[in-house]
Protein backbone atom coordinates (compact mmCIF):
# COMPACT_ATOMS: atom_id res chain seq x y z
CA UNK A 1 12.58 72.77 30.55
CA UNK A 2 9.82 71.58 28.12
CA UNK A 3 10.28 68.37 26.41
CA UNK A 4 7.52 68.64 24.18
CA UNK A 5 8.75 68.46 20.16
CA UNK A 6 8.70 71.26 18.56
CA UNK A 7 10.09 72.42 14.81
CA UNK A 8 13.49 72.74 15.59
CA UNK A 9 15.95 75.99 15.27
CA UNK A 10 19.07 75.98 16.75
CA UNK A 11 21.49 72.74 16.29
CA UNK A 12 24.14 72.21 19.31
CA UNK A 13 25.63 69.15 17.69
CA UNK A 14 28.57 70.53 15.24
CA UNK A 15 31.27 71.05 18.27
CA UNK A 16 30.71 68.07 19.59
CA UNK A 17 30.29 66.43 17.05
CA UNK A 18 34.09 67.12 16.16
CA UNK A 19 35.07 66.51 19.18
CA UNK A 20 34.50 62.98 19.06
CA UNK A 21 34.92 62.30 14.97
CA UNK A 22 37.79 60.41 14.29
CA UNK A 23 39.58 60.43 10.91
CA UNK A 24 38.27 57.76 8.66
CA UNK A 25 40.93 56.05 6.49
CA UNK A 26 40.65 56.83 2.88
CA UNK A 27 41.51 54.19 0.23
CA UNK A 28 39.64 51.50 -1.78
CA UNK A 29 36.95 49.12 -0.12
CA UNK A 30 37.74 46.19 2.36
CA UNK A 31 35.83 43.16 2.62
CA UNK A 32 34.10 42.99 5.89
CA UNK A 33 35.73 41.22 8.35
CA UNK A 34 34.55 39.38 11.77
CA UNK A 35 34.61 41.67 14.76
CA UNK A 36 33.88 42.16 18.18
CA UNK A 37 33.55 45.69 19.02
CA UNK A 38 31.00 47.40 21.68
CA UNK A 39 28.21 49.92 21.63
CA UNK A 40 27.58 52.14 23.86
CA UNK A 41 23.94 54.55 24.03
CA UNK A 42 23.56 57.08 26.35
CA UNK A 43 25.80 55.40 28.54
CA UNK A 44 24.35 52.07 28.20
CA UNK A 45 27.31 49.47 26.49
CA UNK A 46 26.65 46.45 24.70
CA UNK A 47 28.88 43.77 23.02
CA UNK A 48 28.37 43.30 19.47
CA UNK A 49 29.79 40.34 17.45
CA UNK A 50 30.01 40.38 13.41
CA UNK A 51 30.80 41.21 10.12
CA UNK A 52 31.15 44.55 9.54
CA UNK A 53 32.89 46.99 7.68
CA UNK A 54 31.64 50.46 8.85
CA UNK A 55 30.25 52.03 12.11
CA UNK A 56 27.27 52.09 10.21
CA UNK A 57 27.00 48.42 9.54
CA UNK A 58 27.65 47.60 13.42
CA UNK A 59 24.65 50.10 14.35
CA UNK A 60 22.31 48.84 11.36
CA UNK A 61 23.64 45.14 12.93
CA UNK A 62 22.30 45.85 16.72
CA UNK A 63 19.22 48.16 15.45
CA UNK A 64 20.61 51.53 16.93
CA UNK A 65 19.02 54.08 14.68
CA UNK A 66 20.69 58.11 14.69
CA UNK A 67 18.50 61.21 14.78
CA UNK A 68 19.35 64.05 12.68
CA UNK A 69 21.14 65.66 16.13
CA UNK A 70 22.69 62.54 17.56
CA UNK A 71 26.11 62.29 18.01
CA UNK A 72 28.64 59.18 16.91
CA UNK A 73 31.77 58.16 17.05
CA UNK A 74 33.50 57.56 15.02
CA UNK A 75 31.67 58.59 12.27
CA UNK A 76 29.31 56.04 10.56
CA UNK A 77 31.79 55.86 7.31
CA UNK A 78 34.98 54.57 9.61
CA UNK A 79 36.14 51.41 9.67
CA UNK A 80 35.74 48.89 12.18
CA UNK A 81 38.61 48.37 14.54
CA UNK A 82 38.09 45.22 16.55
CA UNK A 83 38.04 45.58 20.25
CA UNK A 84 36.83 49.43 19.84
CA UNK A 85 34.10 51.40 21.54
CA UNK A 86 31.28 52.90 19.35
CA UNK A 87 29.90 56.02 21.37
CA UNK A 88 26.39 57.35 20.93
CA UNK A 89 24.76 60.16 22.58
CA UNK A 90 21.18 60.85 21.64
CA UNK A 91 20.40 64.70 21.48
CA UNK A 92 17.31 66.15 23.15
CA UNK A 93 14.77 69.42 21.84
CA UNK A 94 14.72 72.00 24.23
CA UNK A 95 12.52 75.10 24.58
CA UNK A 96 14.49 78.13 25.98
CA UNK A 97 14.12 81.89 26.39
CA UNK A 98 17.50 83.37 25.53
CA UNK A 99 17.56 87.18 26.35
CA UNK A 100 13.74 86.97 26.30
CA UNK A 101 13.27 85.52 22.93
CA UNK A 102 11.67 82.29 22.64
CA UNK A 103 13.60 79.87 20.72
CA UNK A 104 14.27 75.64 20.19
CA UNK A 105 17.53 73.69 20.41
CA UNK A 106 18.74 70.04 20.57
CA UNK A 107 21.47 69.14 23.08
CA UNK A 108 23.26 65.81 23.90
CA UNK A 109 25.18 67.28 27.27
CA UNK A 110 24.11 65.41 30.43
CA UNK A 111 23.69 67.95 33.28
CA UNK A 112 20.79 71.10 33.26
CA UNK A 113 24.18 73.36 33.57
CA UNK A 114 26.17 71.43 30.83
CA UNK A 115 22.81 72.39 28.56
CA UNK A 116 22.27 75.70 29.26
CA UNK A 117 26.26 76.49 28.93
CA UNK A 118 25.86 74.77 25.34
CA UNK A 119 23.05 77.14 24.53
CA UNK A 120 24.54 80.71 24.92
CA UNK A 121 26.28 83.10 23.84
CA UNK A 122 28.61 85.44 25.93
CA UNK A 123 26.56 87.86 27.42
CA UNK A 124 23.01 86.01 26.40
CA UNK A 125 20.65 84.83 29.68
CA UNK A 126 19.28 81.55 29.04
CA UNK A 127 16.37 80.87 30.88
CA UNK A 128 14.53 77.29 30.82
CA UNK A 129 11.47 75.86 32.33
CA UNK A 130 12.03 73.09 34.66
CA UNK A 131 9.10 70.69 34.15
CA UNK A 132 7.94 67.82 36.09
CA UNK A 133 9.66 65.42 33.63
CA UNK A 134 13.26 63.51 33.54
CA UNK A 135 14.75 66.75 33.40
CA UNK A 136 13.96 67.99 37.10
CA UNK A 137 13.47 64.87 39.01
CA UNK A 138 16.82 62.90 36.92
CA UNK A 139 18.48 65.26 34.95
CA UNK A 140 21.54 66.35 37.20
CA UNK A 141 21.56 69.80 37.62
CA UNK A 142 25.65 70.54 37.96
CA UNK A 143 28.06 68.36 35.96
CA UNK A 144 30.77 69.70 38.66
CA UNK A 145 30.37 69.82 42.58
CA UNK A 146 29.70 73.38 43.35
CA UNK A 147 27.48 76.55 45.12
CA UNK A 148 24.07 76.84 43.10
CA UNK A 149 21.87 80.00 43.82
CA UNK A 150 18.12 79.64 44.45
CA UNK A 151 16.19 82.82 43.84
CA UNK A 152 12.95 82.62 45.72
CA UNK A 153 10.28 84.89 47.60
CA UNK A 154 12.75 87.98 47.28
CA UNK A 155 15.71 85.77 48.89
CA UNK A 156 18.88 84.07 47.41
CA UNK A 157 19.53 81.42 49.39
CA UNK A 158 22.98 79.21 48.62
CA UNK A 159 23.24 75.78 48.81
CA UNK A 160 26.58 73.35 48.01
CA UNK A 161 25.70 70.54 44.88
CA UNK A 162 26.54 67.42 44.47
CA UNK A 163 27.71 66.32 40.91
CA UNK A 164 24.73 63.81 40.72
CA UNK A 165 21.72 66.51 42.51
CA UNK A 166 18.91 67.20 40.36
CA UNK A 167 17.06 70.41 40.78
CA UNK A 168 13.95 68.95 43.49
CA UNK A 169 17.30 67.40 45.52
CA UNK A 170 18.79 70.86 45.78
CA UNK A 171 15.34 72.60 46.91
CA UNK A 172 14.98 69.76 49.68
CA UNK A 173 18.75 71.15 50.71
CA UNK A 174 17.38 74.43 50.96
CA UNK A 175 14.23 73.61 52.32
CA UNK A 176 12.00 75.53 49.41
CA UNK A 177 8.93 73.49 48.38
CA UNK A 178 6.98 74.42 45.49
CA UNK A 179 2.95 74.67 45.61
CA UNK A 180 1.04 72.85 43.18
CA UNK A 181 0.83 75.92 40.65
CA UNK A 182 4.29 77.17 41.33
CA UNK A 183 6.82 77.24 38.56
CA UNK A 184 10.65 76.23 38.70
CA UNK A 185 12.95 78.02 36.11
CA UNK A 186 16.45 76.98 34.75
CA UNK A 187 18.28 80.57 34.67
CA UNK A 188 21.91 80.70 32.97
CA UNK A 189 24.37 83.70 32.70
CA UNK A 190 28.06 84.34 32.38
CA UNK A 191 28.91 80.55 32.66
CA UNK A 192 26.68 80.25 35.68
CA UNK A 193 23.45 78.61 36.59
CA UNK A 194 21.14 79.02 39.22
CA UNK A 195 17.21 77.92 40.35
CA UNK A 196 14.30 80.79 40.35
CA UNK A 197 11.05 79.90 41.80
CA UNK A 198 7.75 81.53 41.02
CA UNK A 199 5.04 82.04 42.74
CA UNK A 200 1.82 81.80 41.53
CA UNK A 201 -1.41 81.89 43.17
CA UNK A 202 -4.94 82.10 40.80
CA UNK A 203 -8.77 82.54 42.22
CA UNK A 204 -11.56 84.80 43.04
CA UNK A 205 -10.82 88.00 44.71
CA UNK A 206 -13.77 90.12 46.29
CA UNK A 207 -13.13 93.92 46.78
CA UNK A 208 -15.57 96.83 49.02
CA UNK A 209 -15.35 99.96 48.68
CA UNK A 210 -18.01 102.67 50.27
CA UNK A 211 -20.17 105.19 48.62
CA UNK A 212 -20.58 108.10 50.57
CA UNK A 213 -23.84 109.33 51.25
CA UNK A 214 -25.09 113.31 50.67
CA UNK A 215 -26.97 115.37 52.69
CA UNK A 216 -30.48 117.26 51.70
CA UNK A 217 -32.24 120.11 53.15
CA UNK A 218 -36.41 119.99 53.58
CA UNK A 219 -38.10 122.72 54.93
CA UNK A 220 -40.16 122.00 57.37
CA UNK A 221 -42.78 124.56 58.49
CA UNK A 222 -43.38 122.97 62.04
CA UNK A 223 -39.90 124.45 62.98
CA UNK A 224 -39.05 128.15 63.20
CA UNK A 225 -36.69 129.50 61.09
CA UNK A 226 -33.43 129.35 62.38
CA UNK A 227 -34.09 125.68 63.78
CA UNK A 228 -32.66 122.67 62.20
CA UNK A 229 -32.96 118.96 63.21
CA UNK A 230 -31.69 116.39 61.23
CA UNK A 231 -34.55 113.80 60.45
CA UNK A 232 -32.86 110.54 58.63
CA UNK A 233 -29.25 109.82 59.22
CA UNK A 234 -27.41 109.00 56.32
CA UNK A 235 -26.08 105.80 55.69
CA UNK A 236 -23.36 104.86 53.34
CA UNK A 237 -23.66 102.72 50.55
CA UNK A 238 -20.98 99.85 48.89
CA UNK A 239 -19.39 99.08 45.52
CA UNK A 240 -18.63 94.76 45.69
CA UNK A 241 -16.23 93.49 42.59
CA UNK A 242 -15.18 90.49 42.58
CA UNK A 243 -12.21 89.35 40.29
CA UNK A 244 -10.27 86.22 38.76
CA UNK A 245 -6.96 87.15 39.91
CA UNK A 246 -3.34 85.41 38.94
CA UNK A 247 -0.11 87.06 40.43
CA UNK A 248 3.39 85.92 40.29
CA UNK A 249 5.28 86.55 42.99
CA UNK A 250 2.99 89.45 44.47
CA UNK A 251 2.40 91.11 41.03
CA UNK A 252 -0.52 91.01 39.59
CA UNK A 253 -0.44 89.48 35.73
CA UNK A 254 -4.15 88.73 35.06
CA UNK A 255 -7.50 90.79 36.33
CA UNK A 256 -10.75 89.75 35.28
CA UNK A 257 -13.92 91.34 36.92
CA UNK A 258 -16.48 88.58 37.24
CA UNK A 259 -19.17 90.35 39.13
CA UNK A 260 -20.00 93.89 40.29
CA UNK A 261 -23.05 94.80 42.73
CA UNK A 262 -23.66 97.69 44.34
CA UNK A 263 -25.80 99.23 47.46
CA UNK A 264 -27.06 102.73 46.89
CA UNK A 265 -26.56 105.13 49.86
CA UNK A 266 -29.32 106.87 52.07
CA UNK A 267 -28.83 110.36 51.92
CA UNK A 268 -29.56 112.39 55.47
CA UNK A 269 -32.04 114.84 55.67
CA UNK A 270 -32.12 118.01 57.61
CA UNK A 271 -35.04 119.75 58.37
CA UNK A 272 -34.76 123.12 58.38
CA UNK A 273 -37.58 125.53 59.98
CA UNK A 274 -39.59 127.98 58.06
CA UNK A 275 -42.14 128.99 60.56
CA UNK A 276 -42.24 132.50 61.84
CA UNK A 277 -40.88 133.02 65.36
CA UNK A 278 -44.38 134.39 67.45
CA UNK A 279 -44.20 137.81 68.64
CA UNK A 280 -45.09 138.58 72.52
CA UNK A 281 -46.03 141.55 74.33
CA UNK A 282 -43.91 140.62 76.96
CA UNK A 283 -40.40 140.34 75.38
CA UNK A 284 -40.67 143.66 73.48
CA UNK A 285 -41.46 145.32 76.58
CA UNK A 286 -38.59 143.71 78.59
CA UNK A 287 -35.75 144.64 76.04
CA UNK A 288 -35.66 148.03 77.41
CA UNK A 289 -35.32 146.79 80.87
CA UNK A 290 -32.37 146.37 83.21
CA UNK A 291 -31.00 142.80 83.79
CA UNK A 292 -32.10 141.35 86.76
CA UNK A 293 -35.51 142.97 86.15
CA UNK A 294 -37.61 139.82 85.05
CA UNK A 295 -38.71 137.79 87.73
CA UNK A 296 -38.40 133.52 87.09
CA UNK A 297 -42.19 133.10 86.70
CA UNK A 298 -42.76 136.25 84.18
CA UNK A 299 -39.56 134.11 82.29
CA UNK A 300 -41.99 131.02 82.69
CA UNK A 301 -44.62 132.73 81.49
CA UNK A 302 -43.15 133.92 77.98
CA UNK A 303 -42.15 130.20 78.07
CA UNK A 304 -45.02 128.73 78.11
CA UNK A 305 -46.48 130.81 75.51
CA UNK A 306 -43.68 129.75 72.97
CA UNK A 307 -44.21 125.74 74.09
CA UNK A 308 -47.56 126.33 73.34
CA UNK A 309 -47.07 127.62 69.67
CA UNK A 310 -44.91 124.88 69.20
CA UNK A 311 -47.91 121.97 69.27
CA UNK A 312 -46.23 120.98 73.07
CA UNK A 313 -48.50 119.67 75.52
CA UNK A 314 -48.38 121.05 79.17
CA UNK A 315 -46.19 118.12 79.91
CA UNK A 316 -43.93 119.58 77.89
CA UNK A 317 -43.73 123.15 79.76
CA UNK A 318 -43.36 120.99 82.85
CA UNK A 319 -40.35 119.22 82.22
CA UNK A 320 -39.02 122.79 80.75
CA UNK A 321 -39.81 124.31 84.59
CA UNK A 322 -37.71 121.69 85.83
CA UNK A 323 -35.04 120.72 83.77
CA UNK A 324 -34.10 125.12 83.66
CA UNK A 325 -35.22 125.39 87.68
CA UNK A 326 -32.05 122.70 87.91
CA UNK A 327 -30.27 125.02 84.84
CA UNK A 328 -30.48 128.27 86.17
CA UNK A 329 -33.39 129.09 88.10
CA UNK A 330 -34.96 130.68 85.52
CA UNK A 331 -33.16 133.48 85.95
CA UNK A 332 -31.18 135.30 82.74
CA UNK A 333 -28.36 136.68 84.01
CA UNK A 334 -27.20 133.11 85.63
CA UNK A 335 -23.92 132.44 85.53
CA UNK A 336 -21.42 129.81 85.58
CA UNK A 337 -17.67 129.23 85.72
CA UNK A 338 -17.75 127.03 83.13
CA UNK A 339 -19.18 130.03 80.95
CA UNK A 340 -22.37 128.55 80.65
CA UNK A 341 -25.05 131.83 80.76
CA UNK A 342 -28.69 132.59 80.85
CA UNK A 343 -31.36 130.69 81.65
CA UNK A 344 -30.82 127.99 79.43
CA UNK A 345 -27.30 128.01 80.70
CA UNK A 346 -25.94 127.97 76.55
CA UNK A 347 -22.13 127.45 76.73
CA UNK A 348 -20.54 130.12 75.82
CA UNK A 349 -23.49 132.41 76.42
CA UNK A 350 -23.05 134.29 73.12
CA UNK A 351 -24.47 131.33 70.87
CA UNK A 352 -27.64 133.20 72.24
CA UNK A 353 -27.04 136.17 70.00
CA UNK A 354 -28.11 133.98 67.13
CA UNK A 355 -32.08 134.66 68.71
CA UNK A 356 -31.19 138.06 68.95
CA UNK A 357 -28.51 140.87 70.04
CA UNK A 358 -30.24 141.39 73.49
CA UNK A 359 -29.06 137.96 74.51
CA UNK A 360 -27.54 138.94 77.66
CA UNK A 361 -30.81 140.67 79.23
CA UNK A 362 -33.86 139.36 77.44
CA UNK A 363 -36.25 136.02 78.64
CA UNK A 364 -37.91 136.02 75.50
CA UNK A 365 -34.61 135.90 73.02
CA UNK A 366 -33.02 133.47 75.67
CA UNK A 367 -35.81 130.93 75.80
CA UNK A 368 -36.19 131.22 72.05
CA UNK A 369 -33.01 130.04 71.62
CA UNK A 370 -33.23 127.34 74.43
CA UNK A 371 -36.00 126.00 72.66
CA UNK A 372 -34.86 125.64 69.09
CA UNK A 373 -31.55 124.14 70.84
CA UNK A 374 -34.17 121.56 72.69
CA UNK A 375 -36.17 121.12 69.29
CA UNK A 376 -32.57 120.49 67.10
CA UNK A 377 -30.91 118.08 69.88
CA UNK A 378 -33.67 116.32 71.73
CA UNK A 379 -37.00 116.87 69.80
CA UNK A 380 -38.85 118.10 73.06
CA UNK A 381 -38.66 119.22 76.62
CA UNK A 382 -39.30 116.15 78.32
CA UNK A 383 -36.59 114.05 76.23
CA UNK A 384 -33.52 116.94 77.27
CA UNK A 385 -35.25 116.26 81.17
CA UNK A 386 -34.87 113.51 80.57
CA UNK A 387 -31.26 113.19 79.13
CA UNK A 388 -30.26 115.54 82.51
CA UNK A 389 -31.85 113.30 84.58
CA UNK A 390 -29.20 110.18 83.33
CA UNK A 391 -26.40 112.86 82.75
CA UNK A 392 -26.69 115.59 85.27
CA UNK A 393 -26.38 118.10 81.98
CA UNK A 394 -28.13 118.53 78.69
């Protein structure tokens, strides 16, 4: 409930104002007369001792001085009565929402309730900041002993009021405490009024996202075709934003990117061969033969003709005797349960078919496809030996 002054709009005096008039006495003018009456502000009383004729000349006497929306009585134009009371209540501005709309109006009612009530209409919501002034920490809240709802962090919590409990007494009661940006509304409807807390938390939010990487195709004429080995692994890149962020109670009501950087992803490569496969006198002759009818060492002999065209070093044949010795013996129609076949024991044997249709039977389409496998996973002979030396497989 802002106390600030602004222009005003809606006057709450009139009802009240009757309320306490009384009738003055018509008829010609009196000479004043000593009296002893007493004035009493806001609660506040004070003897006064004089000559007066009007209300007006006892408050002109003690230097009380009406706003436009203050209430008296009786009215300033009444004669004095000795012994009487003179009542003044000083009206306060008020800034209020009713149904949404932002409006101002002056009040002389005691309690946050007793203000609000003043204020609408049946039907209208009222709804009225509760700032850190009078009005929270001294204003009561209920004029009556009574339940008051608090609305907070998606709960309504109930608490019992005391006729003299201002708003911060009745949040100790339900043990709510505010943060330092945290706001505290006054919220009236149907003849009832009830606490609603927001929360409100401001600052620098930073949010990552990843950018995916892509992946490229080089040839690469050191490979045969067929072959493919992938040469730089691709590494995803990142979007960073950072924002000043306010929500209010988990929504978000201001979001202003500050900052924005980004990483730019490295795409992978694949290599993919383009070198002709070499032709041998050897395999063409064997694809007419029976399985079975190529010894291990004529095997290792195509072998090390196709290591050789590769750019491997003898080293490299070597750990190829050894690691397919272990394999299969170097024999192609090797078997296993596991469905493994050939003499690079490919699981399921048919991958094979990819080097050519005579898979099942011949050395030379076997070990060509053993050796692009070898190229693609490993890079060379002695790094798969190597791998089945750790791993008992390949």
């Amino acid at each position: 409930m802002n106390l600030t002054h602004p222009s005003r709009r809606t006057i709450i005096s009139t009802a009240s104002v009757l309320a306490f008039a009384m009738t003055a006495t018509a008829g010609a003018s009196v000479a004043a007369s000593h009296h002893d009456v007493t004035i009493e502000v806001d609660g506040v009383s004070a003897p006064v001792s004089g000559f007066f004729t009007t209300v007006d000349d006892v408050l002109a006497s003690a230097g009380v001085k009406l706003g436009a929306h203050d209430l008296l009585a009786p009215s300033g134009q009444s004669r004095v009565k000795d012994g009487e009371t003179i009542v003044v209540r000083t009206a306060t501005e008020y800034e209020v929402k009713i149904d949404g709309k932002p409006t101002t109006a002056w009040s002389t009612a005691d309690s946050v309730d007793a203000v609000l009530d003043s204020l609408a209409e049946p039907g209208e919501v009222v709804l009225a900041a509760a700032d850190r002034s009078n009005v929270r920490t001294q204003m009561p809240f209920a004029s009556t002993r009574g339940p008051v709802e608090i609305f907070v962090d998606g709960q309504t919590l109930k608490v019992d009021a005391e006729a003299n409990d201002t708003a911060d007494a009745l949040l100790t009661k339900a043990n709510v405490s505010l943060g330092q940006l945290d706001t505290l509304d006054f919220y009236a409807q149907g003849g009832h009024t009830s606490l609603k807390v927001q929360r409100i938390v401001r600052g620098s939010v930073t949010e990552t996202s990843d950018i995916p990487f892509s992946s490229e195709e080089q040839e690469d004429d050191s490979m045969y075709v067929g072959e493919k080995k992938v040469t730089q692994e691709g590494v995803n890149g990142s979007s960073s934003s950072t924002y000043y962020r306010e929500t209010i109670n988990g929504e978000t009501t201001i979001n202003l990117l500050l900052s924005k950087t980004q990483t730019a992803p490295v795409n992978e490569i694949v290599s993919v061969g383009t070198k002709e496969k070499p032709s041998t006198s050897a395999p063409a002759a064997a694809s007419a033969a029976p399985a079975g009818s190529f010894s291990p060492s004529s095997a290792q002999g195509i072998a090390q003709s196709m290591v050789a065209a590769r750019g491997w070093s003898d080293s490299e044949f070597n750990c190829l005797v050894a690691l397919w010795n272990h394999e299969s013996g170097w024999r192609t129609n090797a078997g296993n349960p596991s469905g493994a076949y050939g003499i690079p024991q490919a699981l399921p044997g048919s991958k094979m078919a990819s080097a050519g249709a005579d898979w099942a039977t011949n050395p030379a389409t076997q070990i060509t496809w053993g050796l692009g496998y070898i190229s693609g996973r490993y890079g060379t002979p002695c790094s798969a030996y190597g791998h089945w030396q750790s791993n008992n497989w390949y």
